[in-house]
PDB file of N, CA and C in Angstrom:
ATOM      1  N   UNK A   1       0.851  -1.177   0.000  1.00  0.00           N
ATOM      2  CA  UNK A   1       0.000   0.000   0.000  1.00  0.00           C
ATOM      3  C   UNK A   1       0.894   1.237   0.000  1.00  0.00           C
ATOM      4  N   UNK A   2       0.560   2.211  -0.993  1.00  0.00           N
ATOM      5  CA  UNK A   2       1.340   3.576  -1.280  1.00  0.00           C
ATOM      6  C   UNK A   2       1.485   4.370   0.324  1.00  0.00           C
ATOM      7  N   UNK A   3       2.636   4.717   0.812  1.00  0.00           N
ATOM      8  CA  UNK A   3       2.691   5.692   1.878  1.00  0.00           C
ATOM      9  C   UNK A   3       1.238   6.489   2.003  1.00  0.00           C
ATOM     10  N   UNK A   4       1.097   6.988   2.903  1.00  0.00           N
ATOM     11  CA  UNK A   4       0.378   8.203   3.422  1.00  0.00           C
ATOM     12  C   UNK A   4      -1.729   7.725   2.635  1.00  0.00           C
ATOM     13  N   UNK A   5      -1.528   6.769   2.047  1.00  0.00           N
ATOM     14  CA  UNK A   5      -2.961   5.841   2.130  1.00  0.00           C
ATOM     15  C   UNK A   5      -3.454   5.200   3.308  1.00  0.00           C
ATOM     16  N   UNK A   6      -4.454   5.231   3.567  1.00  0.00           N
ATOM     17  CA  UNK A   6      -5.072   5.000   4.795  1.00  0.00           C
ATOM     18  C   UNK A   6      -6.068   3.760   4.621  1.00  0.00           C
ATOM     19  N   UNK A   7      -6.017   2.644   5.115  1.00  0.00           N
ATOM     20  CA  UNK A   7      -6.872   1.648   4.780  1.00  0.00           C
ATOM     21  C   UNK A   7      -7.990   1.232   5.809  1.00  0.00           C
ATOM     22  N   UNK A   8      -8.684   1.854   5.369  1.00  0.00           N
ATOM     23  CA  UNK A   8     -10.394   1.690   5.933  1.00  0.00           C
ATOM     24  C   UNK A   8     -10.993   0.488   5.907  1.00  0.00           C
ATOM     25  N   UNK A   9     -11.698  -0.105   7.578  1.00  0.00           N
ATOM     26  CA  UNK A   9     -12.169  -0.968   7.150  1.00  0.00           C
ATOM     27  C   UNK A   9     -13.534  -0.632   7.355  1.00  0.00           C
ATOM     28  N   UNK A  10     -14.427  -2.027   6.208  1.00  0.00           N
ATOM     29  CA  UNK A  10     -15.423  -1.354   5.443  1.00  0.00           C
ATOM     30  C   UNK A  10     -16.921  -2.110   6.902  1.00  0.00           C
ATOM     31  N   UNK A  11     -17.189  -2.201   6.412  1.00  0.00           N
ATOM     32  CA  UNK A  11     -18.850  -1.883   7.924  1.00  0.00           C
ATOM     33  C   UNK A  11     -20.034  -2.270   7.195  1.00  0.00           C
ATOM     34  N   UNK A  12     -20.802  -3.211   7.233  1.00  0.00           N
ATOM     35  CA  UNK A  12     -21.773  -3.416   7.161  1.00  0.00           C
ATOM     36  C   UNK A  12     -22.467  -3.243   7.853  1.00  0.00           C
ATOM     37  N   UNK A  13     -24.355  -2.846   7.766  1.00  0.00           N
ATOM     38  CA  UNK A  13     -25.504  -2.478   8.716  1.00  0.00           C
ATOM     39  C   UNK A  13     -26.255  -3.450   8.109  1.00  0.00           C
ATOM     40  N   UNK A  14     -26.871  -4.489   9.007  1.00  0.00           N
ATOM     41  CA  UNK A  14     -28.057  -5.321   8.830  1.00  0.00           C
ATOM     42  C   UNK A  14     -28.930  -5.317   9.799  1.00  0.00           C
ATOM     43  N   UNK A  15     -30.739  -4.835   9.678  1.00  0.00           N
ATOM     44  CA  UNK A  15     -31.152  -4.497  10.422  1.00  0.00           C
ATOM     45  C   UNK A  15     -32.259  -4.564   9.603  1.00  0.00           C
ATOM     46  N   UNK A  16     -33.701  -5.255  10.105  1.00  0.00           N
ATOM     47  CA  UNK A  16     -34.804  -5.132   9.548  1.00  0.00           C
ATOM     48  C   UNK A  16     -35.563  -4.060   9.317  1.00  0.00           C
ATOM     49  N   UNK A  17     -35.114  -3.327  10.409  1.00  0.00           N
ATOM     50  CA  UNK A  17     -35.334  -1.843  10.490  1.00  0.00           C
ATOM     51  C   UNK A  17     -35.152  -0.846  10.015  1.00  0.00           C
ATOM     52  N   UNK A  18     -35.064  -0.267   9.169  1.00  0.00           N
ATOM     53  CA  UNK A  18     -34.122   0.394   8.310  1.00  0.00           C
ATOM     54  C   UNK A  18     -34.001   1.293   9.053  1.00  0.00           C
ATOM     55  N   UNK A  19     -34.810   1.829   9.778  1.00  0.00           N
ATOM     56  CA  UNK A  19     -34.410   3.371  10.979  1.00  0.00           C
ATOM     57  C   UNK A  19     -33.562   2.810  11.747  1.00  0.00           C
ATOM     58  N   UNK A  20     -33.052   1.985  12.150  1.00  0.00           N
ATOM     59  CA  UNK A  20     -32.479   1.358  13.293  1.00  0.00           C
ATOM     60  C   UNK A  20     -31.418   1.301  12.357  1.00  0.00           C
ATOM     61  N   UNK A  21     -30.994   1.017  11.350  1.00  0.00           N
ATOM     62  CA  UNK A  21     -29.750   0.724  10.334  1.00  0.00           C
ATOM     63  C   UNK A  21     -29.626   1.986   9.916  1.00  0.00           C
ATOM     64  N   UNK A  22     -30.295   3.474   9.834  1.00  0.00           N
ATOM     65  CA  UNK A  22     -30.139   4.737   9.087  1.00  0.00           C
ATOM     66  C   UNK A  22     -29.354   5.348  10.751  1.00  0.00           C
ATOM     67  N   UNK A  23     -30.258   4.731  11.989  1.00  0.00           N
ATOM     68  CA  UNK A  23     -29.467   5.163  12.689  1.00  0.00           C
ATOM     69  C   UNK A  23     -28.314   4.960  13.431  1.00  0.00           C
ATOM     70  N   UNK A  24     -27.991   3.511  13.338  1.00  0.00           N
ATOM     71  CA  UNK A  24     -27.017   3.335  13.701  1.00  0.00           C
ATOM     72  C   UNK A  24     -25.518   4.027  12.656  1.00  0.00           C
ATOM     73  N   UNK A  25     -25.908   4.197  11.175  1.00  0.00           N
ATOM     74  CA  UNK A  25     -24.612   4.741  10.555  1.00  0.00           C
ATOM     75  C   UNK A  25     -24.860   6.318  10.589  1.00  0.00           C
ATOM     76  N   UNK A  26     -25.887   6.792  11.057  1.00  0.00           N
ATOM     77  CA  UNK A  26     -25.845   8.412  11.072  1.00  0.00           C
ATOM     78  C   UNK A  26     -25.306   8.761  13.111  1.00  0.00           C
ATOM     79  N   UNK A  27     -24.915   7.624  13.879  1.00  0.00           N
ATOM     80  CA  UNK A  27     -24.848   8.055  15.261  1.00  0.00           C
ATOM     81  C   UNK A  27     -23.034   8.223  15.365  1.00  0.00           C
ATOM     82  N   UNK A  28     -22.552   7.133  14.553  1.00  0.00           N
ATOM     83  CA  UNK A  28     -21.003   6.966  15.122  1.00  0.00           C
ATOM     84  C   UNK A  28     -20.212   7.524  13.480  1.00  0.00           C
ATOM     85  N   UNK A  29     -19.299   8.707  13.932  1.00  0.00           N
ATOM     86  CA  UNK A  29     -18.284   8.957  12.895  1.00  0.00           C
ATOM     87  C   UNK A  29     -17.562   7.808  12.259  1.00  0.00           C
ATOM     88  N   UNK A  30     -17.724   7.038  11.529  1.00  0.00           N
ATOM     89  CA  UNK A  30     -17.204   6.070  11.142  1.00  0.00           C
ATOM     90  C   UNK A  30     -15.449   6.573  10.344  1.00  0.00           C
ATOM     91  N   UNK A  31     -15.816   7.499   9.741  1.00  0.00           N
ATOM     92  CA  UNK A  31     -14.067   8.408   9.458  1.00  0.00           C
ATOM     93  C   UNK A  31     -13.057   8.188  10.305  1.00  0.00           C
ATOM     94  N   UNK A  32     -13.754   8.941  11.733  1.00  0.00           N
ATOM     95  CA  UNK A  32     -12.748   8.768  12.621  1.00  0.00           C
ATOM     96  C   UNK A  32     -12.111   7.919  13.356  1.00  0.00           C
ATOM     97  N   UNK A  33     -13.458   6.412  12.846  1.00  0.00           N
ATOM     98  CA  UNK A  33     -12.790   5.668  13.185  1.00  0.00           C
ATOM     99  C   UNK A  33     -12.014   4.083  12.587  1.00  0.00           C
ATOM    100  N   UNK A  34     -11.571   5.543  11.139  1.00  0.00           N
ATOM    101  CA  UNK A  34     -10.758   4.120  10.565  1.00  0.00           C
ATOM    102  C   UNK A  34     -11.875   3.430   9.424  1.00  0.00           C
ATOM    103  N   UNK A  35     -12.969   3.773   9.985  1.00  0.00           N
ATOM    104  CA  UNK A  35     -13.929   2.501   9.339  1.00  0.00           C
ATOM    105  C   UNK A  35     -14.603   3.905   7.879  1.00  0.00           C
ATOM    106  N   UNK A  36     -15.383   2.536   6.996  1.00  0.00           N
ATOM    107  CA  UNK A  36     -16.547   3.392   6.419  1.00  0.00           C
ATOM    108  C   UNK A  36     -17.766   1.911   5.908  1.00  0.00           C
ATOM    109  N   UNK A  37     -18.863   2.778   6.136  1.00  0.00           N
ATOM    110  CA  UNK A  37     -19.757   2.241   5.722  1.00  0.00           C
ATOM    111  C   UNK A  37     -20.400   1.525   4.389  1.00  0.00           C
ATOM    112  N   UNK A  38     -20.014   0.111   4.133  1.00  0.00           N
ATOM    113  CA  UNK A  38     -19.730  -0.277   2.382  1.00  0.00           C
ATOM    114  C   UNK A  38     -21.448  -0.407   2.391  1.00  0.00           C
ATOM    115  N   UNK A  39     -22.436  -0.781   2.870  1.00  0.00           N
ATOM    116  CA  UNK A  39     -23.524  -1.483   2.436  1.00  0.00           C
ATOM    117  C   UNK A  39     -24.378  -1.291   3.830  1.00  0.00           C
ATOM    118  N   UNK A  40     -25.588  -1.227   3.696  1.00  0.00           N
ATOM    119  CA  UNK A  40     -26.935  -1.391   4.846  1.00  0.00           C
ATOM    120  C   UNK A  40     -27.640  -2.647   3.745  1.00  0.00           C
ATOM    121  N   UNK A  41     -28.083  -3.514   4.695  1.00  0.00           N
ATOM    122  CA  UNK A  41     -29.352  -4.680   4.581  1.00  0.00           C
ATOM    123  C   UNK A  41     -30.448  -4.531   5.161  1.00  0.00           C
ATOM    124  N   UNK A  42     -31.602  -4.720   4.871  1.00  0.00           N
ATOM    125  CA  UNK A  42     -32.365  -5.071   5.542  1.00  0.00           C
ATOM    126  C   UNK A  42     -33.283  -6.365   5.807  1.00  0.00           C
ATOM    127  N   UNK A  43     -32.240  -7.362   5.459  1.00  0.00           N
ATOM    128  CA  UNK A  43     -32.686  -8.811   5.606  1.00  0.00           C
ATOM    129  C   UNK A  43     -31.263  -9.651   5.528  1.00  0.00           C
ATOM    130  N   UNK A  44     -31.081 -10.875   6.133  1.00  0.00           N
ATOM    131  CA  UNK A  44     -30.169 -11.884   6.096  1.00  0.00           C
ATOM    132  C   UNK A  44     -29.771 -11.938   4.610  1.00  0.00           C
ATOM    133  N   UNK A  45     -30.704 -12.502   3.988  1.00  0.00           N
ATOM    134  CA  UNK A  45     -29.860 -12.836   1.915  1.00  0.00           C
ATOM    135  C   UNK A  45     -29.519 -11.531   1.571  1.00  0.00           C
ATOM    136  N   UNK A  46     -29.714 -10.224   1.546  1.00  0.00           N
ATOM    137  CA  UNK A  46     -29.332  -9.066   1.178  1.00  0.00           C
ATOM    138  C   UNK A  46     -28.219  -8.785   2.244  1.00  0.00           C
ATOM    139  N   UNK A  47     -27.791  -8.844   2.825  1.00  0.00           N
ATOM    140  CA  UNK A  47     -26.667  -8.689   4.004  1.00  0.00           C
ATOM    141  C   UNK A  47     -25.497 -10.326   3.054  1.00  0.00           C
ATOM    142  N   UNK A  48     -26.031 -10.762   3.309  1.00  0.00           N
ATOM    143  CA  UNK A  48     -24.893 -12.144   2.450  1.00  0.00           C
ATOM    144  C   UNK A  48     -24.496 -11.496   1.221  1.00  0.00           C
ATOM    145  N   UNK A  49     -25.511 -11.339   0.016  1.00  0.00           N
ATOM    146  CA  UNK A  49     -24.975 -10.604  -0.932  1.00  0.00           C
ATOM    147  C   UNK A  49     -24.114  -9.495  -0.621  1.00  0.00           C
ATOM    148  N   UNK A  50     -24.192  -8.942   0.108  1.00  0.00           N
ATOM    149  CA  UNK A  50     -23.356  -7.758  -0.026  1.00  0.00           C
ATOM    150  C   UNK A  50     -22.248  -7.994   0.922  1.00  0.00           C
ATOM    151  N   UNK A  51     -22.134  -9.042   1.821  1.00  0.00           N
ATOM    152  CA  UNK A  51     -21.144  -9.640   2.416  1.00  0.00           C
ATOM    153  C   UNK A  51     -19.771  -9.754   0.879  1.00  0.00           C
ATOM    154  N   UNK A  52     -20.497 -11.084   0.093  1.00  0.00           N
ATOM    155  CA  UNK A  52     -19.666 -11.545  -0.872  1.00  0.00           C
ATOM    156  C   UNK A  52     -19.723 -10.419  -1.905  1.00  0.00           C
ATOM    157  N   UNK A  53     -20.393  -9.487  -2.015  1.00  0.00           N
ATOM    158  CA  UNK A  53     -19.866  -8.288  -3.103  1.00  0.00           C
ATOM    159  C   UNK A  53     -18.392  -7.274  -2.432  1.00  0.00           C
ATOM    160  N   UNK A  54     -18.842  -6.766  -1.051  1.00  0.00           N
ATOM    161  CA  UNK A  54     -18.020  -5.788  -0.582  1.00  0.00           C
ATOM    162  C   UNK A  54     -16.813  -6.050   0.101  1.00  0.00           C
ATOM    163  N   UNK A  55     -16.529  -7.901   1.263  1.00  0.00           N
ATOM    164  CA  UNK A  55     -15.936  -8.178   1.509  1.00  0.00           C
ATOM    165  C   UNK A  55     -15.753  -7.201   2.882  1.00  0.00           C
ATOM    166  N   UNK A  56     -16.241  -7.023   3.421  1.00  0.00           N
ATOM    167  CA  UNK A  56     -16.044  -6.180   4.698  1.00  0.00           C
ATOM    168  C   UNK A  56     -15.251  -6.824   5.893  1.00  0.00           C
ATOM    169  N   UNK A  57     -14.860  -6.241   6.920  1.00  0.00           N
ATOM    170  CA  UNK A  57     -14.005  -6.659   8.081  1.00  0.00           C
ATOM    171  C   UNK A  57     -15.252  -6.442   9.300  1.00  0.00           C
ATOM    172  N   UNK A  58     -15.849  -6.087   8.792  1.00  0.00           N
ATOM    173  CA  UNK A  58     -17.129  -5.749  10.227  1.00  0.00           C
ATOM    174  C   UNK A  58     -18.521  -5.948  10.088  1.00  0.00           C
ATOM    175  N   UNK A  59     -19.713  -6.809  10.503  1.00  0.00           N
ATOM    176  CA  UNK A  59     -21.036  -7.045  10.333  1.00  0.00           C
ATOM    177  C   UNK A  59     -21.460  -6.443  11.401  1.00  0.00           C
ATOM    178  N   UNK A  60     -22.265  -5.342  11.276  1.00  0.00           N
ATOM    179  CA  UNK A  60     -23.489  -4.842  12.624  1.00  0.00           C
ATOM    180  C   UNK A  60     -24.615  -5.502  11.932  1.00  0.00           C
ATOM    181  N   UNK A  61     -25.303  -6.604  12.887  1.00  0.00           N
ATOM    182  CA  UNK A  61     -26.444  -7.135  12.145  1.00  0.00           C
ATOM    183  C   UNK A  61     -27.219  -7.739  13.733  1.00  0.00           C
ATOM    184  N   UNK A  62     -28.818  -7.290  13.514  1.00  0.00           N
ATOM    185  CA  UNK A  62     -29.710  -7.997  14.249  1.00  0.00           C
ATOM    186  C   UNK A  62     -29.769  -9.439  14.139  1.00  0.00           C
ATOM    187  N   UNK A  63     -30.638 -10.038  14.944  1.00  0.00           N
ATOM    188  CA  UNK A  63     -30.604 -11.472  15.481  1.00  0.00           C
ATOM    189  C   UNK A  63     -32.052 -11.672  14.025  1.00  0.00           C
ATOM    190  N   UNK A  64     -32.635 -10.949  14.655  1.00  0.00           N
ATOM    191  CA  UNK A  64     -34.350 -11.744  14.118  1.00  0.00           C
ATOM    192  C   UNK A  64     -34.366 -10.586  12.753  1.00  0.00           C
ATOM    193  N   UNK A  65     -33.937 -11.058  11.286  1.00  0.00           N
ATOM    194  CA  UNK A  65     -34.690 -10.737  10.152  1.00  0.00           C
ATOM    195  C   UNK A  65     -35.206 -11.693   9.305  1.00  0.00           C
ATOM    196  N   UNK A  66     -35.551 -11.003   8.259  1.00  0.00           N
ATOM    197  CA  UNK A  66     -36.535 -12.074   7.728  1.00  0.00           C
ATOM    198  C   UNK A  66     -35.492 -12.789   6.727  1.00  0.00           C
ATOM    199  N   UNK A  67     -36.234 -14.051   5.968  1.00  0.00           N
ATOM    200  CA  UNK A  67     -35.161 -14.648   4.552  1.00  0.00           C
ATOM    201  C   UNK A  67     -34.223 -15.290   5.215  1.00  0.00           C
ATOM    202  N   UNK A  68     -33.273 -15.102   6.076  1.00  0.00           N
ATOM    203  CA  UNK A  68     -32.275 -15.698   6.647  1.00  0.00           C
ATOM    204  C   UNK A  68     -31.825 -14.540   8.498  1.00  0.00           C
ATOM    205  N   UNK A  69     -32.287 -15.422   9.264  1.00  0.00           N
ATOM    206  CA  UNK A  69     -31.987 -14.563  10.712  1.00  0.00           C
ATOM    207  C   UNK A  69     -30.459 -14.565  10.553  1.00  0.00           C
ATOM    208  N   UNK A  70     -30.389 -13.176  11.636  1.00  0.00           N
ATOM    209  CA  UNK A  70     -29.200 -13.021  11.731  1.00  0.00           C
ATOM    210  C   UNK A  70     -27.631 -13.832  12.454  1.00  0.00           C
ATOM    211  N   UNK A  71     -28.234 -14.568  13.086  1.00  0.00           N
ATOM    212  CA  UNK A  71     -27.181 -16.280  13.596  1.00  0.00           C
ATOM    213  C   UNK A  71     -27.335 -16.904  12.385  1.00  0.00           C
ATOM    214  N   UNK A  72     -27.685 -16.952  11.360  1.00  0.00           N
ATOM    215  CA  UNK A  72     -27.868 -18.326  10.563  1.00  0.00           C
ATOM    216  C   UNK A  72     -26.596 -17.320   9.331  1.00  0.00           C
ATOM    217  N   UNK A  73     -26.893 -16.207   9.300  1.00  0.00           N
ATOM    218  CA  UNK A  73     -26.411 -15.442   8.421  1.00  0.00           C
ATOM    219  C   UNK A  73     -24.548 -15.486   8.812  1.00  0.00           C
ATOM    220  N   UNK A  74     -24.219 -15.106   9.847  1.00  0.00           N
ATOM    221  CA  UNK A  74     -23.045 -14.893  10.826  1.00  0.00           C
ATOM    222  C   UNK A  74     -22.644 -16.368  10.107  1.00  0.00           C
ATOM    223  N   UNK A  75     -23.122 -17.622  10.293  1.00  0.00           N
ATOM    224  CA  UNK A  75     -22.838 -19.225  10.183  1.00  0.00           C
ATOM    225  C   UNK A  75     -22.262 -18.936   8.705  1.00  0.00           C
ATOM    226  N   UNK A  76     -22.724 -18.730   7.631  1.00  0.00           N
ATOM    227  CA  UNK A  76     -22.589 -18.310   6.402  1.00  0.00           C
ATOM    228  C   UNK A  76     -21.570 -18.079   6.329  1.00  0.00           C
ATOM    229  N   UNK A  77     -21.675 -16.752   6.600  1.00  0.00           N
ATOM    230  CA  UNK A  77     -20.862 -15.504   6.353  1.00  0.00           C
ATOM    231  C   UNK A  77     -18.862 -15.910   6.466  1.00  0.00           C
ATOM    232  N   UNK A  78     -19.241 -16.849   7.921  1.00  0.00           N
ATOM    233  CA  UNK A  78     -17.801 -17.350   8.738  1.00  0.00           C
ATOM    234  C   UNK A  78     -17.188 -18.110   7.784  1.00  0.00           C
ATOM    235  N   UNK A  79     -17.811 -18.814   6.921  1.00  0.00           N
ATOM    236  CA  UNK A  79     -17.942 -20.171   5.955  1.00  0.00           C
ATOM    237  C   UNK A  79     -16.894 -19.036   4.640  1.00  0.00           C
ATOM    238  N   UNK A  80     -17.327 -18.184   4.658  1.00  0.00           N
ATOM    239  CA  UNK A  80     -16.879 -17.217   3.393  1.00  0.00           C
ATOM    240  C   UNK A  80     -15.517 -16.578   3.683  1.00  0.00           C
ATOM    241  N   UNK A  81     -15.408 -16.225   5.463  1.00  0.00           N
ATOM    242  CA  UNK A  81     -14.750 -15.464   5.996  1.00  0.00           C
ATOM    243  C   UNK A  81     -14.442 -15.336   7.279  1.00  0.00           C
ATOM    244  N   UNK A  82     -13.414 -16.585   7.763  1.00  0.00           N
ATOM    245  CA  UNK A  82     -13.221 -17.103   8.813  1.00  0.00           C
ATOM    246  C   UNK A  82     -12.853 -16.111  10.123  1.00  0.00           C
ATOM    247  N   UNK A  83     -12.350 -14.518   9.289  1.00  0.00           N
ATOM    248  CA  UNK A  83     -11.868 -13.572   9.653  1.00  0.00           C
ATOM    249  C   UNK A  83     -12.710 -12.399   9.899  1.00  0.00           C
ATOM    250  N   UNK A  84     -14.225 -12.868   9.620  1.00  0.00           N
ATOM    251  CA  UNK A  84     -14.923 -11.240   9.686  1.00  0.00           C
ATOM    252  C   UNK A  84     -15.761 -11.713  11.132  1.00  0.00           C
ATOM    253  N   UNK A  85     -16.058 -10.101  11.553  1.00  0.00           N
ATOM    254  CA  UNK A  85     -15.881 -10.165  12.394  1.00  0.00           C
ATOM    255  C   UNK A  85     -17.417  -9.150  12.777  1.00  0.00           C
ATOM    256  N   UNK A  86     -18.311  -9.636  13.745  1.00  0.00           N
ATOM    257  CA  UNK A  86     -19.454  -9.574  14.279  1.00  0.00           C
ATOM    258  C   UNK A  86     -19.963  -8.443  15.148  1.00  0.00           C
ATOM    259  N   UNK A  87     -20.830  -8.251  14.996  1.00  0.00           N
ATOM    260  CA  UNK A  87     -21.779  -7.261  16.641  1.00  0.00           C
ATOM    261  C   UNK A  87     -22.995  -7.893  16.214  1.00  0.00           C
ATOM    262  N   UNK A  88     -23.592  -7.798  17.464  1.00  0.00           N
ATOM    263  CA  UNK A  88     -24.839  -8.201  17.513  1.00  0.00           C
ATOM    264  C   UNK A  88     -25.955  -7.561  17.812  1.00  0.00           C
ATOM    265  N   UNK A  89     -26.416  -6.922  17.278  1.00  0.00           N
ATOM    266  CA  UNK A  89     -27.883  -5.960  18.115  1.00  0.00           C
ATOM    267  C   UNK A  89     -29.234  -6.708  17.985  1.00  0.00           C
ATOM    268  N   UNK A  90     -30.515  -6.258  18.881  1.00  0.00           N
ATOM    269  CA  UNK A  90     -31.386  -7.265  19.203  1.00  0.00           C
ATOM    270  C   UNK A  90     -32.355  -6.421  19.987  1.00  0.00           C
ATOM    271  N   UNK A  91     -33.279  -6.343  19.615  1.00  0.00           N
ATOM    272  CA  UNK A  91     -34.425  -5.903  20.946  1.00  0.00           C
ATOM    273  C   UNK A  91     -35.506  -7.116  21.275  1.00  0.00           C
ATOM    274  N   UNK A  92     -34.638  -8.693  20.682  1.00  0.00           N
ATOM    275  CA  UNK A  92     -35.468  -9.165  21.277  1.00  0.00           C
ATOM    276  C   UNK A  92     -35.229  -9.770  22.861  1.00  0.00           C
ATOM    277  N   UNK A  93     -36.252 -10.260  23.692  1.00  0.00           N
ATOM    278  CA  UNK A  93     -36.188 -10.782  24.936  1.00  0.00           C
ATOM    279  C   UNK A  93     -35.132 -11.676  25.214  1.00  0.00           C
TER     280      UNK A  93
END
C-alpha cells in the first residue's frame, strides 16, 4: 500500500429496520474511526450478498430478520470469511 494511504475498514448495517440501520450509521463517525460504511441490509440474503460483493471486516447485524436470521447469516458468512468479524444488536427478549 502507497505511503500516506489509509486503509479503511469497510462496515456493514443489517437491520430489519431500516431506521435502526439509518441510525445506527448516522450516530457513530465512522471516518474517525478508521472505518466506512460499504452497504446497509435489511434482511439476512441481502446482508450475504453484499457480504460476498463488498468483503467487509465488520457485520453490525440484528438477530431476528426475515429470509435468513441473523445467527444463521453470521454461520454463512464465517464459511466465506473465517476472519470477519461480528456485533450483535437485538431488541429481542
Amino acid at each position: 500500500m502507497p505511503i500516506g494511504v489509509k486503509c479503511m475498514l469497510k462496515v456493514i448495517v443489517a437491520d430489519d429496520e431500516i431506521r435502526i440501520c439509518k441510525l445506527i450509521i448516522n450516530l457513530i463517525n465512522w471516518e474517525e474511526l478508521g472505518m466506512e460504511v460499504a452497504g446497509m441490509a435489511d434482511n439476512g440474503i441481502e446482508a450475504m450478498r453484499l457480504i460476498e460483493e463488498e468483503h467487509p471486516d465488520l457485520v453490525i447485524t440484528d438477530i431476528r430478520m426475515p429470509g435468513c436470521d441473523g445467527l444463521e447469516m453470521i454461520e454463512q458468512a464465517k464459511k466465506l470469511n473465517d476472519q470477519l468479524e461480528f456485533i450483535i444488536i437485538s431488541g429481542y427478549e
